[in-house]
PDB file of N, CA and C in Angstrom:
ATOM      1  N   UNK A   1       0.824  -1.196   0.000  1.00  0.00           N
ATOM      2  CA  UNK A   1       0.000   0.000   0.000  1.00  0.00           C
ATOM      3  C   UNK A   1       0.871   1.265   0.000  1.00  0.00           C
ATOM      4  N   UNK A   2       1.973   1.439   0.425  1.00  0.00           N
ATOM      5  CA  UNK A   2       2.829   2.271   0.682  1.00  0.00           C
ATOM      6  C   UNK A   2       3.417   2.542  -0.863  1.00  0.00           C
ATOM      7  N   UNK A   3       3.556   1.678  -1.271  1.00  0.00           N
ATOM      8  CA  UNK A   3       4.232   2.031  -2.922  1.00  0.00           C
ATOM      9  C   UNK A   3       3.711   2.863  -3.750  1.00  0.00           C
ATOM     10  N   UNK A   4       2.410   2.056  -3.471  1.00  0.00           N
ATOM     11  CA  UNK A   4       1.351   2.649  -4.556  1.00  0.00           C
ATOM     12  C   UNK A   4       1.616   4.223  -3.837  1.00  0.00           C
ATOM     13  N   UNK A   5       0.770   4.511  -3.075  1.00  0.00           N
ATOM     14  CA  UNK A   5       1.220   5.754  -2.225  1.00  0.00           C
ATOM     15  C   UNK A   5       2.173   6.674  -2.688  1.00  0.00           C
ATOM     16  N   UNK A   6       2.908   6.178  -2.427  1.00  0.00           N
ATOM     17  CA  UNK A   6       3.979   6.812  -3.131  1.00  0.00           C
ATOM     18  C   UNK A   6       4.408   7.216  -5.442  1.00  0.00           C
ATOM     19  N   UNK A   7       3.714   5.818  -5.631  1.00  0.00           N
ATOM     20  CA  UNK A   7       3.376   5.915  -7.039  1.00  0.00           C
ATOM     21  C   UNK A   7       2.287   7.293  -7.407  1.00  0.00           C
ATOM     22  N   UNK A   8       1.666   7.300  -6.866  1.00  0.00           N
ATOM     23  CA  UNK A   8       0.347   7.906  -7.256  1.00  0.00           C
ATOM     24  C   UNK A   8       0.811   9.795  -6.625  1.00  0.00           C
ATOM     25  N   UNK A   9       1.591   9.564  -5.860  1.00  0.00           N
ATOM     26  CA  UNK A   9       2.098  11.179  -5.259  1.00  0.00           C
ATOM     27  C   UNK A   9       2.962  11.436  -6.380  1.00  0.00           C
ATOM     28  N   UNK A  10       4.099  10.295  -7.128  1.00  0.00           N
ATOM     29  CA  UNK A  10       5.138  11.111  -7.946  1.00  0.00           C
ATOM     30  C   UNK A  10       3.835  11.226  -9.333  1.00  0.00           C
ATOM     31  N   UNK A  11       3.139  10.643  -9.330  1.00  0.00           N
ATOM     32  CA  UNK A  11       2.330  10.825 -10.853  1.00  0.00           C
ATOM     33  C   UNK A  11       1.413  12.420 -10.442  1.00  0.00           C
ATOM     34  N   UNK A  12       1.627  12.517  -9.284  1.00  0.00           N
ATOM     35  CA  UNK A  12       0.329  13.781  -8.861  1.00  0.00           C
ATOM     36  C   UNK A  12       1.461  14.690  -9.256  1.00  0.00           C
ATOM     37  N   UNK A  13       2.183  14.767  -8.743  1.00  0.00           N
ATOM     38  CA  UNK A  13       2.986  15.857  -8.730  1.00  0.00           C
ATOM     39  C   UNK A  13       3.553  16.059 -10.327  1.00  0.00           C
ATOM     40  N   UNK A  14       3.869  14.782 -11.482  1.00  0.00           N
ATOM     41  CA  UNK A  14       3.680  15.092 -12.708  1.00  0.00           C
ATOM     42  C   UNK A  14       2.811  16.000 -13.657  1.00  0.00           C
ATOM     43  N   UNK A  15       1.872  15.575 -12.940  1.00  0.00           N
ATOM     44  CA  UNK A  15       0.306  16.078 -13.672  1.00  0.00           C
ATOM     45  C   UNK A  15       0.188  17.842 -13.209  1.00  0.00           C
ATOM     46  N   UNK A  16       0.617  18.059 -11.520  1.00  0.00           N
ATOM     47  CA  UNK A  16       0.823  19.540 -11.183  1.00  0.00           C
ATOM     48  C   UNK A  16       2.074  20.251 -12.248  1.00  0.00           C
ATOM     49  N   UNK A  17       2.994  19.449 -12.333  1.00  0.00           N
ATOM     50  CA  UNK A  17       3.895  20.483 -13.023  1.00  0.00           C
ATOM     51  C   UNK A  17       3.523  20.883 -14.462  1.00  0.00           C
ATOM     52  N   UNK A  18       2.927  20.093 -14.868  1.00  0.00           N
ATOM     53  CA  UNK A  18       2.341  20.026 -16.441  1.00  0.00           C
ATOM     54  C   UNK A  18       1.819  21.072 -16.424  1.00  0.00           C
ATOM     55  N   UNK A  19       0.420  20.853 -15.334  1.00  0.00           N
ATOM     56  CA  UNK A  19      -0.552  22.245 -15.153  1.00  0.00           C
ATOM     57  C   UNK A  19       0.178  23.825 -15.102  1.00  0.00           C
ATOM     58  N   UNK A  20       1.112  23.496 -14.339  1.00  0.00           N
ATOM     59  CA  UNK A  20       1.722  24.440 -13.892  1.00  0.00           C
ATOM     60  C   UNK A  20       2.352  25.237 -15.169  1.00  0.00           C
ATOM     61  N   UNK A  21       3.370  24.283 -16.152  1.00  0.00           N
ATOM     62  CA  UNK A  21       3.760  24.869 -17.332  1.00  0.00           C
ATOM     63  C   UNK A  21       2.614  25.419 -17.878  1.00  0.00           C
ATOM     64  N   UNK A  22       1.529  25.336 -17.738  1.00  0.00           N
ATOM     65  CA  UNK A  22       0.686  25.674 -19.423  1.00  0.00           C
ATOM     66  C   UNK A  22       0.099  26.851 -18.559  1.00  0.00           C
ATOM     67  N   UNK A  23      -0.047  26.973 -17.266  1.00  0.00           N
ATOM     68  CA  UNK A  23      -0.704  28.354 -16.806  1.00  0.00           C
ATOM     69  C   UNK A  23       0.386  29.004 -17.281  1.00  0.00           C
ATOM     70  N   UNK A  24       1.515  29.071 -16.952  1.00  0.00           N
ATOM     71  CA  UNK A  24       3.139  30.022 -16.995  1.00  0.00           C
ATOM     72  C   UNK A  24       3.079  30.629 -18.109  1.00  0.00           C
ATOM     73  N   UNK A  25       2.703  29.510 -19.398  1.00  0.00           N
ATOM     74  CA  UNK A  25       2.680  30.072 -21.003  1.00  0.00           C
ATOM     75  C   UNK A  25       1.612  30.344 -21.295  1.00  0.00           C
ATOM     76  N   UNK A  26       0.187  30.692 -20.338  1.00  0.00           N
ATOM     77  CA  UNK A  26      -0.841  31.018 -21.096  1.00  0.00           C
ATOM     78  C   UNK A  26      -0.934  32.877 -20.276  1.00  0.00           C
ATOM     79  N   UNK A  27       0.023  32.671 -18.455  1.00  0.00           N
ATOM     80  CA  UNK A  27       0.033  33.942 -18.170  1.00  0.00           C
ATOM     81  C   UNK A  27       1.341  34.708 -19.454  1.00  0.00           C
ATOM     82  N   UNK A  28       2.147  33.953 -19.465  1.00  0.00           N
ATOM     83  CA  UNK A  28       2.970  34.834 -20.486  1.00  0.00           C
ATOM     84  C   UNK A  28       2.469  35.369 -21.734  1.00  0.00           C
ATOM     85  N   UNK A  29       1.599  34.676 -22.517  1.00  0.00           N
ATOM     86  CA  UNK A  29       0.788  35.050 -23.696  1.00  0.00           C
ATOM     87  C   UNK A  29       0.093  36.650 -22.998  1.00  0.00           C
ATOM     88  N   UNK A  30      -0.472  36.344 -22.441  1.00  0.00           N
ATOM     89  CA  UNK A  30      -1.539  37.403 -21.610  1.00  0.00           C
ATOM     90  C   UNK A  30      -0.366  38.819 -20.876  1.00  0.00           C
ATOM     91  N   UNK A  31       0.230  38.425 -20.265  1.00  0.00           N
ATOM     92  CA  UNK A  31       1.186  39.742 -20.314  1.00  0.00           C
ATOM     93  C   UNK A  31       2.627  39.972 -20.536  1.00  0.00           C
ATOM     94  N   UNK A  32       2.629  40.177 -21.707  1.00  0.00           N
ATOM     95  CA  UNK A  32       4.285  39.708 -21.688  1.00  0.00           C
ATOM     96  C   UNK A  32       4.819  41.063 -21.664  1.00  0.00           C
ATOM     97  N   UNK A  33       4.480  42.060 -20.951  1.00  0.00           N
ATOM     98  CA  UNK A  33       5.621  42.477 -20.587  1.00  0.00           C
ATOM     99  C   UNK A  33       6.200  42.230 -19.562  1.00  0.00           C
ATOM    100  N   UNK A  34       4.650  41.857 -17.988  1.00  0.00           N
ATOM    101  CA  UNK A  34       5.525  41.033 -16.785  1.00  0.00           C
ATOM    102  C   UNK A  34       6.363  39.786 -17.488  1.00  0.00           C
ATOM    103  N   UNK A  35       5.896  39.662 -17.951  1.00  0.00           N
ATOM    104  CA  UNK A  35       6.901  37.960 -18.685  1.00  0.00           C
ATOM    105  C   UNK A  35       8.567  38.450 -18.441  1.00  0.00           C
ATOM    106  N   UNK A  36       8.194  39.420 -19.309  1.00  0.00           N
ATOM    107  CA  UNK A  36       9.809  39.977 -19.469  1.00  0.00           C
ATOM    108  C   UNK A  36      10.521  41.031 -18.373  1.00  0.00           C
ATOM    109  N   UNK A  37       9.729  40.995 -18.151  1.00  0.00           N
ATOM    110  CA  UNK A  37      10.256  41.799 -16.613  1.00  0.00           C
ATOM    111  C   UNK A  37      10.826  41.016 -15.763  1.00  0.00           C
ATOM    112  N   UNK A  38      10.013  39.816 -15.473  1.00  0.00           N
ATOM    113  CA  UNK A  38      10.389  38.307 -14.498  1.00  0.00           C
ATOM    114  C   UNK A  38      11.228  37.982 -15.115  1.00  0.00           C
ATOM    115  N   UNK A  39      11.295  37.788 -16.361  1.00  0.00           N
ATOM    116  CA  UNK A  39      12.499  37.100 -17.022  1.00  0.00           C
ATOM    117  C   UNK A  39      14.091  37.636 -16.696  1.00  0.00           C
ATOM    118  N   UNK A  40      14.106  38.918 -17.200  1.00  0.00           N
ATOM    119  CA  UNK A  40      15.265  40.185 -16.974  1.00  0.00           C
ATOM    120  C   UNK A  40      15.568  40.012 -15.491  1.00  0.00           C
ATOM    121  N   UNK A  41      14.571  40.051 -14.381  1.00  0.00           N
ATOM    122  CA  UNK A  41      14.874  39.998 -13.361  1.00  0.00           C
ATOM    123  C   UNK A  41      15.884  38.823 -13.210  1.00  0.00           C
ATOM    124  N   UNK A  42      15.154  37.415 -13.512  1.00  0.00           N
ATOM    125  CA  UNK A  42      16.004  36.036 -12.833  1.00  0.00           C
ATOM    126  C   UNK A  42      17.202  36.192 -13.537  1.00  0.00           C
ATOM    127  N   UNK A  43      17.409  36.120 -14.617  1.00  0.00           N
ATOM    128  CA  UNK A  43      18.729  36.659 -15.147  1.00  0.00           C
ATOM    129  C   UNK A  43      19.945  37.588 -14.724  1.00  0.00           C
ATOM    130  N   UNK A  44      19.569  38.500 -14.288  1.00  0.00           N
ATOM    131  CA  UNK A  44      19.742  39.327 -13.091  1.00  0.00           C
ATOM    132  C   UNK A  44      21.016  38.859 -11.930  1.00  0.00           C
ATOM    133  N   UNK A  45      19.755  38.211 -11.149  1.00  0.00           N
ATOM    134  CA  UNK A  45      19.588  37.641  -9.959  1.00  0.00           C
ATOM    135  C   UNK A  45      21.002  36.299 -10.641  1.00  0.00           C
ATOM    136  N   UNK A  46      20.435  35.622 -11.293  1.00  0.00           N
ATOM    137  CA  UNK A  46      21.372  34.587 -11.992  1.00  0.00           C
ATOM    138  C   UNK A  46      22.925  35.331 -12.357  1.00  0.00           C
ATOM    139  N   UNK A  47      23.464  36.166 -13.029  1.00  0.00           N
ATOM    140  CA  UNK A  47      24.748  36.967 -12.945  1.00  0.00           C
ATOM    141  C   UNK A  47      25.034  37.280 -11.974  1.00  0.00           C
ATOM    142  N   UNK A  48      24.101  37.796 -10.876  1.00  0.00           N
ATOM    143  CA  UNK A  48      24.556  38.268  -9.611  1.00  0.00           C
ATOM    144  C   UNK A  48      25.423  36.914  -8.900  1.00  0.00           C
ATOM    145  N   UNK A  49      25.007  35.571  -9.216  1.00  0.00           N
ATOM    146  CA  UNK A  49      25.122  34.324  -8.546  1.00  0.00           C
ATOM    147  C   UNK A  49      26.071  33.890  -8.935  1.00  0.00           C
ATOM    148  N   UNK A  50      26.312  33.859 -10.542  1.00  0.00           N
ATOM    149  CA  UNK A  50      27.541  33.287 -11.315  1.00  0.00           C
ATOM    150  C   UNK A  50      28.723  34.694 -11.887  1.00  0.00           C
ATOM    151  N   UNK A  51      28.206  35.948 -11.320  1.00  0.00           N
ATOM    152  CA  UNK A  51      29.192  36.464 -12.368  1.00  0.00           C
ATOM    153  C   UNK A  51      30.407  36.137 -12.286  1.00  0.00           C
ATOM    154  N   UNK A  52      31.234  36.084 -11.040  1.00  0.00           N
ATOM    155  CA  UNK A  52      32.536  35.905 -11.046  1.00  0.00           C
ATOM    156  C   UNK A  52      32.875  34.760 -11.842  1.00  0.00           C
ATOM    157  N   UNK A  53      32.502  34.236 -12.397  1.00  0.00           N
ATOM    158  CA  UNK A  53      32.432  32.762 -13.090  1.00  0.00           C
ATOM    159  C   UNK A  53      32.867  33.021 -14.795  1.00  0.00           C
ATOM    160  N   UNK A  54      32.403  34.102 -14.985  1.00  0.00           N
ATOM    161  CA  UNK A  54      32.364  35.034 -16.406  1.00  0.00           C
ATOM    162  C   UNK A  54      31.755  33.801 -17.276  1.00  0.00           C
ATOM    163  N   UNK A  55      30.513  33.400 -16.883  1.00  0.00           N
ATOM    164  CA  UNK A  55      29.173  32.500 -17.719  1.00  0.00           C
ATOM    165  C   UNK A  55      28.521  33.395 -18.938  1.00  0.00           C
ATOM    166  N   UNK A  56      28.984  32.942 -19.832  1.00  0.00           N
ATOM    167  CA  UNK A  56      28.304  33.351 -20.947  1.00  0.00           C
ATOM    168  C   UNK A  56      26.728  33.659 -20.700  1.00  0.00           C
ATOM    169  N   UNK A  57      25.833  34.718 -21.798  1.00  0.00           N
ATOM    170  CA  UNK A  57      24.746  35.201 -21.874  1.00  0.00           C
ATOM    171  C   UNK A  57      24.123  33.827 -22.359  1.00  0.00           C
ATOM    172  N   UNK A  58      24.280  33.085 -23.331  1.00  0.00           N
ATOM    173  CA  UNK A  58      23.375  31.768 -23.597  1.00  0.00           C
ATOM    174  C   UNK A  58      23.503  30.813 -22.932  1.00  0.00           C
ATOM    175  N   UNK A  59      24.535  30.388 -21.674  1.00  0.00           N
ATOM    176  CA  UNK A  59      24.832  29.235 -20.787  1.00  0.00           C
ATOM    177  C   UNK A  59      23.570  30.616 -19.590  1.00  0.00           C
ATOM    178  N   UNK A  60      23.596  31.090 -19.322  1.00  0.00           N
ATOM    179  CA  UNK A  60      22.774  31.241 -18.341  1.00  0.00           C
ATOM    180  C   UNK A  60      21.304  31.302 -18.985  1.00  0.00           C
ATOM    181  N   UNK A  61      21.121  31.780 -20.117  1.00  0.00           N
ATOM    182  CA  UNK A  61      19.757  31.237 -20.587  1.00  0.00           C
ATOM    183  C   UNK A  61      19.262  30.156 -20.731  1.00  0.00           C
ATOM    184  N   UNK A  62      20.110  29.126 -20.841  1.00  0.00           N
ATOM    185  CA  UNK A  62      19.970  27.652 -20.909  1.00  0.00           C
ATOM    186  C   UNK A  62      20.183  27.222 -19.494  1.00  0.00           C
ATOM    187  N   UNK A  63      20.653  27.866 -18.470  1.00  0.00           N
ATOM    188  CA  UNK A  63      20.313  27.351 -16.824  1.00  0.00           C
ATOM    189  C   UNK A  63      18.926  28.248 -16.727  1.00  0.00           C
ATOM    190  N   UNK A  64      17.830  29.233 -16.778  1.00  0.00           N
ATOM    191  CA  UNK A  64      17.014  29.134 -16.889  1.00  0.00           C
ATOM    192  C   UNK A  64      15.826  29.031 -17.249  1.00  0.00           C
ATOM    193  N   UNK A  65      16.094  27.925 -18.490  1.00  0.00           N
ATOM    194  CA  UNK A  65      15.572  27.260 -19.358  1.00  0.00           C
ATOM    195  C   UNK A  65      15.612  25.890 -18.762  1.00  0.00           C
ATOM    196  N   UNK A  66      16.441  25.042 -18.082  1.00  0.00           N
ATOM    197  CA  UNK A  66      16.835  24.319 -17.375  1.00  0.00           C
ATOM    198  C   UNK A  66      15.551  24.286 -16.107  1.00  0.00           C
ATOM    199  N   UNK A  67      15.757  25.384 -15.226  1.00  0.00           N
ATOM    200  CA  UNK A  67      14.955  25.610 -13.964  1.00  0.00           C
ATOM    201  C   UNK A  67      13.545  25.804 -14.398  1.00  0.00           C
ATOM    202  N   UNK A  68      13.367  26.306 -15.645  1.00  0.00           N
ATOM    203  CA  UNK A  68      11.535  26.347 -15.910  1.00  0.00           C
ATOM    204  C   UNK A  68      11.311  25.126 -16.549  1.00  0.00           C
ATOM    205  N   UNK A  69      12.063  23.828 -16.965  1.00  0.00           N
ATOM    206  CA  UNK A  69      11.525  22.668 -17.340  1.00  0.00           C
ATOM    207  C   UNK A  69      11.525  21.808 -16.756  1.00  0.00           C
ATOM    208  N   UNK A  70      12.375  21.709 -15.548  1.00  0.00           N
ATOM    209  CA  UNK A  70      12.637  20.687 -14.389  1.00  0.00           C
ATOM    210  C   UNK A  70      11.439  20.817 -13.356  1.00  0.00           C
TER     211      UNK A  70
END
């Protein structure tokens, strides 16, 4: 009983993230300039984290591209 339990929580939590993507891209359709505001921000926030690292502009777009598909 415990498995299942556990089966049925990782499939719930599949089905939430799914949901979750298609609200994200249906609020982004609907305002994209917050889109891009949030976006600019994490990016931001992301150089602030890696700059000393001197991470390229498309390796950090692809880490959060990474964090919105995981």
């Amino acid at each position: 009983m415990g498995e299942e339990l556990v089966h049925f929580r990782k499939e719930d939590e599949k089905l939430l993230r799914k949901l979750l993507e298609k609200v994200r891209a249906q609020a982004d359709k609907v305002d994209t300039k917050e889109a891009e505001d949030h976006a600019q921000k994490e990016l931001s926030e992301l150089k602030g984290v890696l700059g000393k690292y001197n991470v390229s502009e498309d390796d950090l777009k692809a880490v959060l591209a990474w964090k919105h598909a995981a």
